[in-house]
N, C-alpha and C. Protein backbone atom coordinates (compact mmCIF):
# COMPACT_ATOMS: atom_id res chain seq x y z
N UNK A 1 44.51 83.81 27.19
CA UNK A 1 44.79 84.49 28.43
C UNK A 1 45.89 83.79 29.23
N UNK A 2 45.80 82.62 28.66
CA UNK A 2 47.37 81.98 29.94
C UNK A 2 48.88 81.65 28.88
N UNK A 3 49.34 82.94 29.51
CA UNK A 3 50.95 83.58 29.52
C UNK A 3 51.84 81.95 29.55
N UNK A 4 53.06 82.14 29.29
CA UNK A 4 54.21 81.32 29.86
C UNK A 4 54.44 81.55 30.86
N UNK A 5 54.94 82.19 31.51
CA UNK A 5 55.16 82.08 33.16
C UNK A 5 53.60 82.32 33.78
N UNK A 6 53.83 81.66 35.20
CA UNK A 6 52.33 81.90 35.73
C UNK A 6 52.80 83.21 36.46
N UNK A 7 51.29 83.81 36.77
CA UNK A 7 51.57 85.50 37.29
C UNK A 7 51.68 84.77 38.89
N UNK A 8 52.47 85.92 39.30
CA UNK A 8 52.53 85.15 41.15
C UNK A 8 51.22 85.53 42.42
N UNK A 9 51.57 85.06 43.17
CA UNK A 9 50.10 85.03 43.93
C UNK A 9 49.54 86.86 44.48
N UNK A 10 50.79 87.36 43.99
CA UNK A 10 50.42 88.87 44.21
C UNK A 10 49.71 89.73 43.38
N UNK A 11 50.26 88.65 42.04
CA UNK A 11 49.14 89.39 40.72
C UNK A 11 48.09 88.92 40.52
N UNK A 12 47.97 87.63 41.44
CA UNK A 12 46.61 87.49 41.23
C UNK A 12 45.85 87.84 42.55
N UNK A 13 46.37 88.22 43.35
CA UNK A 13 44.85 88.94 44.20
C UNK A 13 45.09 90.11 43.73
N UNK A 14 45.49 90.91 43.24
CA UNK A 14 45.27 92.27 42.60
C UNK A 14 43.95 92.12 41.64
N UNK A 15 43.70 91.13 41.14
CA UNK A 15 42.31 90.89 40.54
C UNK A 15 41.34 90.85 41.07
N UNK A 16 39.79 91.14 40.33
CA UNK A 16 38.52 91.08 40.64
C UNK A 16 38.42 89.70 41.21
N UNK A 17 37.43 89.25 42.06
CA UNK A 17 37.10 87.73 41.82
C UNK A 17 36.44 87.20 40.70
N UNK A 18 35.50 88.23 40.30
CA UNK A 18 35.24 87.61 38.44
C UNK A 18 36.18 87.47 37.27
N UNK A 19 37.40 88.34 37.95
CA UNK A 19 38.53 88.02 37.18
C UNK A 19 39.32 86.84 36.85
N UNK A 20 39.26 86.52 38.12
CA UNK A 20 39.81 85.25 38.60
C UNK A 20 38.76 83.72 38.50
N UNK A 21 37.60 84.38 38.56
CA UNK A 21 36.51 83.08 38.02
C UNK A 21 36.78 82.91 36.69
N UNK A 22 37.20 83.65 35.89
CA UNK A 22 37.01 83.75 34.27
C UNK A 22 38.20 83.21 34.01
N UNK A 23 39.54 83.29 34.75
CA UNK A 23 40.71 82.57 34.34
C UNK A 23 40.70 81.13 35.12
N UNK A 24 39.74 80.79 36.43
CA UNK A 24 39.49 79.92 36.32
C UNK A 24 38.70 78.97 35.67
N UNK A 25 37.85 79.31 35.19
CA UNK A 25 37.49 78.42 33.86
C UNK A 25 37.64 78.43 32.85
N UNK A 26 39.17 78.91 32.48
CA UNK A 26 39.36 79.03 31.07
C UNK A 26 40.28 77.43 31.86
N UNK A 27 41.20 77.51 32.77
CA UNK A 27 42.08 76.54 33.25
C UNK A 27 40.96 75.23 33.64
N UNK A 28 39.67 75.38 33.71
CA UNK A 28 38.51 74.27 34.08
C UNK A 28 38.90 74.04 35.72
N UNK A 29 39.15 75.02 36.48
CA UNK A 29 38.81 74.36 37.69
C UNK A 29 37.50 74.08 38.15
N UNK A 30 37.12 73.57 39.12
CA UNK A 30 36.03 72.58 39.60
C UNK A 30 35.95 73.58 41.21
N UNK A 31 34.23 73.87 40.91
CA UNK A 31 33.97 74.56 42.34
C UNK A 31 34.15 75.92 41.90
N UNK A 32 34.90 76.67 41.41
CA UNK A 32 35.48 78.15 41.28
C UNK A 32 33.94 78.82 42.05
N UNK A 33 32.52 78.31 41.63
CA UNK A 33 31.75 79.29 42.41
C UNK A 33 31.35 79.67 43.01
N UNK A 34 31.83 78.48 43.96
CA UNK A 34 31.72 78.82 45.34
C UNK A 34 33.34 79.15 46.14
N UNK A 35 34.33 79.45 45.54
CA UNK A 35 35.64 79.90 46.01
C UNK A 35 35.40 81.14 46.20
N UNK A 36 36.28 81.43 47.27
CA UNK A 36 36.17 82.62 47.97
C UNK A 36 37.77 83.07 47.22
N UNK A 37 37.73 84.28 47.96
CA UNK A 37 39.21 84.97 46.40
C UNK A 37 40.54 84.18 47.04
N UNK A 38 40.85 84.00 48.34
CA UNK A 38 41.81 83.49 48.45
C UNK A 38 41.98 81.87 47.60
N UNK A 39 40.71 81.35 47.84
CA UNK A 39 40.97 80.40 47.48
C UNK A 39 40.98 79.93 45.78
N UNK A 40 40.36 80.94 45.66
CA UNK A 40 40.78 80.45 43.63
C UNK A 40 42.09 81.37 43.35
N UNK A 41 42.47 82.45 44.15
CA UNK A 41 44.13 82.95 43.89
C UNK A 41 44.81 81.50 43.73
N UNK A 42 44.57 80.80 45.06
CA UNK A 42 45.15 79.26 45.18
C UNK A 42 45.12 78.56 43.98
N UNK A 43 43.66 78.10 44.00
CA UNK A 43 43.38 77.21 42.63
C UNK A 43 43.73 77.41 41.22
N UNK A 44 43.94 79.09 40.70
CA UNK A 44 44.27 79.14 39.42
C UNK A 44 45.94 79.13 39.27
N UNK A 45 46.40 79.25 40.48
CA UNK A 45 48.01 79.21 40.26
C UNK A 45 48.33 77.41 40.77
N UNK A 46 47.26 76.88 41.18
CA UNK A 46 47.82 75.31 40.81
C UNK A 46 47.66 74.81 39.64
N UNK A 47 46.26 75.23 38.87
CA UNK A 47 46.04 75.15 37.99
C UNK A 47 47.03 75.26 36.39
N UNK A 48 47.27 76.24 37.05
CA UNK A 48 48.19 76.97 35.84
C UNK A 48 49.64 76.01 35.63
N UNK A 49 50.14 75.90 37.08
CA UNK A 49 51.38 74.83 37.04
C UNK A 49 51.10 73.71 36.11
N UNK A 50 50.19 72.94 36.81
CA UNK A 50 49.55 71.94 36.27
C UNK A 50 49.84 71.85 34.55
N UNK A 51 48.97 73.00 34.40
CA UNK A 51 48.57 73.14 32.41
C UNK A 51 49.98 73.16 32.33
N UNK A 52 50.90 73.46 32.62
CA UNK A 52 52.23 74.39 32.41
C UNK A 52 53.09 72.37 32.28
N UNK A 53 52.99 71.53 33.29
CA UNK A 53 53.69 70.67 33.51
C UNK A 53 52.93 69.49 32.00
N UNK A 54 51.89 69.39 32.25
CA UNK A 54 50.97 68.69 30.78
C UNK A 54 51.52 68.63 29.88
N UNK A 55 51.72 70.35 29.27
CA UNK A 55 52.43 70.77 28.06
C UNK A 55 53.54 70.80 27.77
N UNK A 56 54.40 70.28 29.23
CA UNK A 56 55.69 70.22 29.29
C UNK A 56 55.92 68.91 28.43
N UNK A 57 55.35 67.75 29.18
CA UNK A 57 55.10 66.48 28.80
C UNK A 57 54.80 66.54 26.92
N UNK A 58 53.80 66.83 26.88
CA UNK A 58 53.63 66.86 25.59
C UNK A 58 54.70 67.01 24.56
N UNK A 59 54.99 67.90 24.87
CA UNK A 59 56.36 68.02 24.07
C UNK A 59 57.49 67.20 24.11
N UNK A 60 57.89 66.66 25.33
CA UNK A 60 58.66 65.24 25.46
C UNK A 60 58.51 64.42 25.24
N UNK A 61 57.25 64.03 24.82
CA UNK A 61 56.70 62.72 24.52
C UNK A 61 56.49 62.53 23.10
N UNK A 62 56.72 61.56 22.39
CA UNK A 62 56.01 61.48 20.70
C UNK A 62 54.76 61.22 21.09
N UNK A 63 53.53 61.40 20.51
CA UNK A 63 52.33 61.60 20.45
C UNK A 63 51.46 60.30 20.32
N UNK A 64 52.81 58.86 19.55
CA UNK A 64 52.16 57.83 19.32
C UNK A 64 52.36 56.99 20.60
N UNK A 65 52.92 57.76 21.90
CA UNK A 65 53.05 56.51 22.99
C UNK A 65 52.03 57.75 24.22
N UNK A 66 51.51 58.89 23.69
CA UNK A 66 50.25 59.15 24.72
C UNK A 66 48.80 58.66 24.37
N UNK A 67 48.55 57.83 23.46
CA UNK A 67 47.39 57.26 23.35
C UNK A 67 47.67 55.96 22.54
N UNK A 68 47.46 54.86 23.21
CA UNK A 68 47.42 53.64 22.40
C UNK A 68 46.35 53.32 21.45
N UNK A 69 46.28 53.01 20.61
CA UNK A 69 45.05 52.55 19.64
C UNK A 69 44.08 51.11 20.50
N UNK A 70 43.15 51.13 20.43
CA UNK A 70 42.20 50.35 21.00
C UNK A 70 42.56 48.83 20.80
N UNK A 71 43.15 48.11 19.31
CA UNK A 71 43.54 47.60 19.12
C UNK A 71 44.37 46.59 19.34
N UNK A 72 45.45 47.42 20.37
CA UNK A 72 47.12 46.98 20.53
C UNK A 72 46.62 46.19 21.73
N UNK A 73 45.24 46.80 22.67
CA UNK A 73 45.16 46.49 24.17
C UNK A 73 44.60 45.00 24.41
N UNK A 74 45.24 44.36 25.31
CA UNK A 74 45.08 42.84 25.05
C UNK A 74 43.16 42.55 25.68
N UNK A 75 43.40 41.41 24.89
CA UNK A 75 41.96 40.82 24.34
C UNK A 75 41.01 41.13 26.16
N UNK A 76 41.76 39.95 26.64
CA UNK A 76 41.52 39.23 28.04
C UNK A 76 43.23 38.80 29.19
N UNK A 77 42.80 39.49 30.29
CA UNK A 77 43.97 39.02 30.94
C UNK A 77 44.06 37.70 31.18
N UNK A 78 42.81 37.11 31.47
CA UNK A 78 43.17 35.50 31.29
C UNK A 78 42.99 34.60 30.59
N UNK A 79 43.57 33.71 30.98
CA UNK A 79 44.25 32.53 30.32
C UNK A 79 43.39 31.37 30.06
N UNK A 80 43.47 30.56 28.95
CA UNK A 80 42.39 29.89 28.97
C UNK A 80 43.41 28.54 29.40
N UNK A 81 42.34 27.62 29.52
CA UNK A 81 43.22 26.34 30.36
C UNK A 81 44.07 25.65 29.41
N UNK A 82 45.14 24.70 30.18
CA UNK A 82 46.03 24.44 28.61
C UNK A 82 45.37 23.07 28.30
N UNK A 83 45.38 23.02 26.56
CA UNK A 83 44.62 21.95 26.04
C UNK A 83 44.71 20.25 26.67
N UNK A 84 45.85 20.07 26.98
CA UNK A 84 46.04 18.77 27.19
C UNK A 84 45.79 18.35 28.59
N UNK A 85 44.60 19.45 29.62
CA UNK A 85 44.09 18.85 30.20
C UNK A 85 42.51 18.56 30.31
N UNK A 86 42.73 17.32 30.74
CA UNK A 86 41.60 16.68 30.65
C UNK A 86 40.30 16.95 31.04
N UNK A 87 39.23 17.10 30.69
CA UNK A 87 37.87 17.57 30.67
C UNK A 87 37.95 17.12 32.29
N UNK A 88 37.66 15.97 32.31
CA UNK A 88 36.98 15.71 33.69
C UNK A 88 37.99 16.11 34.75
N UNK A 89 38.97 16.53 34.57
CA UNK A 89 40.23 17.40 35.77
C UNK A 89 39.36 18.46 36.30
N UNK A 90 38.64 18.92 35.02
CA UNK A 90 38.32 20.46 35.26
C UNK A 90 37.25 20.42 36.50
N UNK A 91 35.95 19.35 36.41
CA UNK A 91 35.08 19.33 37.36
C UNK A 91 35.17 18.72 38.36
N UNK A 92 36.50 17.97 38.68
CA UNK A 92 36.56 17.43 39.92
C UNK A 92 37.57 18.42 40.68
N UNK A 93 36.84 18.36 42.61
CA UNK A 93 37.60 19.19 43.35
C UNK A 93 38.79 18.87 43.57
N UNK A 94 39.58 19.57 44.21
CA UNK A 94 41.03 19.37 44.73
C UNK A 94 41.33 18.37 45.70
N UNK A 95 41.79 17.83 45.95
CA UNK A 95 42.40 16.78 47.20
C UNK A 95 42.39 18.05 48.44
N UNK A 96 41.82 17.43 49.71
CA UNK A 96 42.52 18.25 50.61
C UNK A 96 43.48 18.99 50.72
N UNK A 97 43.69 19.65 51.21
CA UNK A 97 45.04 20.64 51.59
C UNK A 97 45.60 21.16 50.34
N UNK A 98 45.42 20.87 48.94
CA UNK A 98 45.95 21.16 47.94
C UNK A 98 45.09 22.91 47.60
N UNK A 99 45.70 23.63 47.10
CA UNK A 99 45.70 24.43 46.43
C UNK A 99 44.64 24.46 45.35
N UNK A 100 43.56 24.79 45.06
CA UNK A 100 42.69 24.35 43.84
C UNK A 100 43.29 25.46 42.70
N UNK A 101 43.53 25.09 41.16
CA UNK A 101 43.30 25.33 39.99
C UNK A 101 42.46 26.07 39.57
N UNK A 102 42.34 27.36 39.18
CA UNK A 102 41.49 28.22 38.87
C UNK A 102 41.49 28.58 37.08
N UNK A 103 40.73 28.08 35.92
CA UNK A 103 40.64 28.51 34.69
C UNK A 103 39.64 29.21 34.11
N UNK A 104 39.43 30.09 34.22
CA UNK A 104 38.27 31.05 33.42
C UNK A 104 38.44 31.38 31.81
């Protein structure tokens, strides 16, 4: 049911409101059942842009940079402490006024 061009806001209040519930959930809007007709006229022609701009994308995009593999995504953002410092650095506090060292 959804055309290439979207129909304009005149063709869609020319519709039933069950008309317009049914093309709104083909598009998955949220709420449609409690929308009153103006307002899903509204919602299915944002809707529609929307799907319209997605699929635009899609097609511009190669397919292997819209989903990364689970894999590629790094382990942990942090850092573990660097080796050559010394154990007991780690449990003693900072000197006054200094800045404390944070390693997780």
């Amino acid at each position: 049911m959804i055309a290439k061009a979207p129909p304009s806001r005149e063709e869609l209040s020319r519709r039933t409101v069950a008309e317009l519930r049914r093309l709104a959930a083909e598009l998955r809007v949220v709420g449609r059942s409690r929308m009153r007709k103006a307002a899903l006229v509204e919602a299915v022609r944002l809707a529609w842009a929307d799907r319209r701009r997605r699929e635009a994308a899609r097609r511009l995009v190669p397919a292997e940079f819209l989903a990364a593999p689970a894999s590629s995504a790094p382990s942990s953002p942090v850092r573990p402490p660097p080796e050559d410092l010394p154990a007991a650095r780690l449990a003693e506090p900072p000197p006054a006024g200094e800045p404390a060292e944070v390693f997780i």
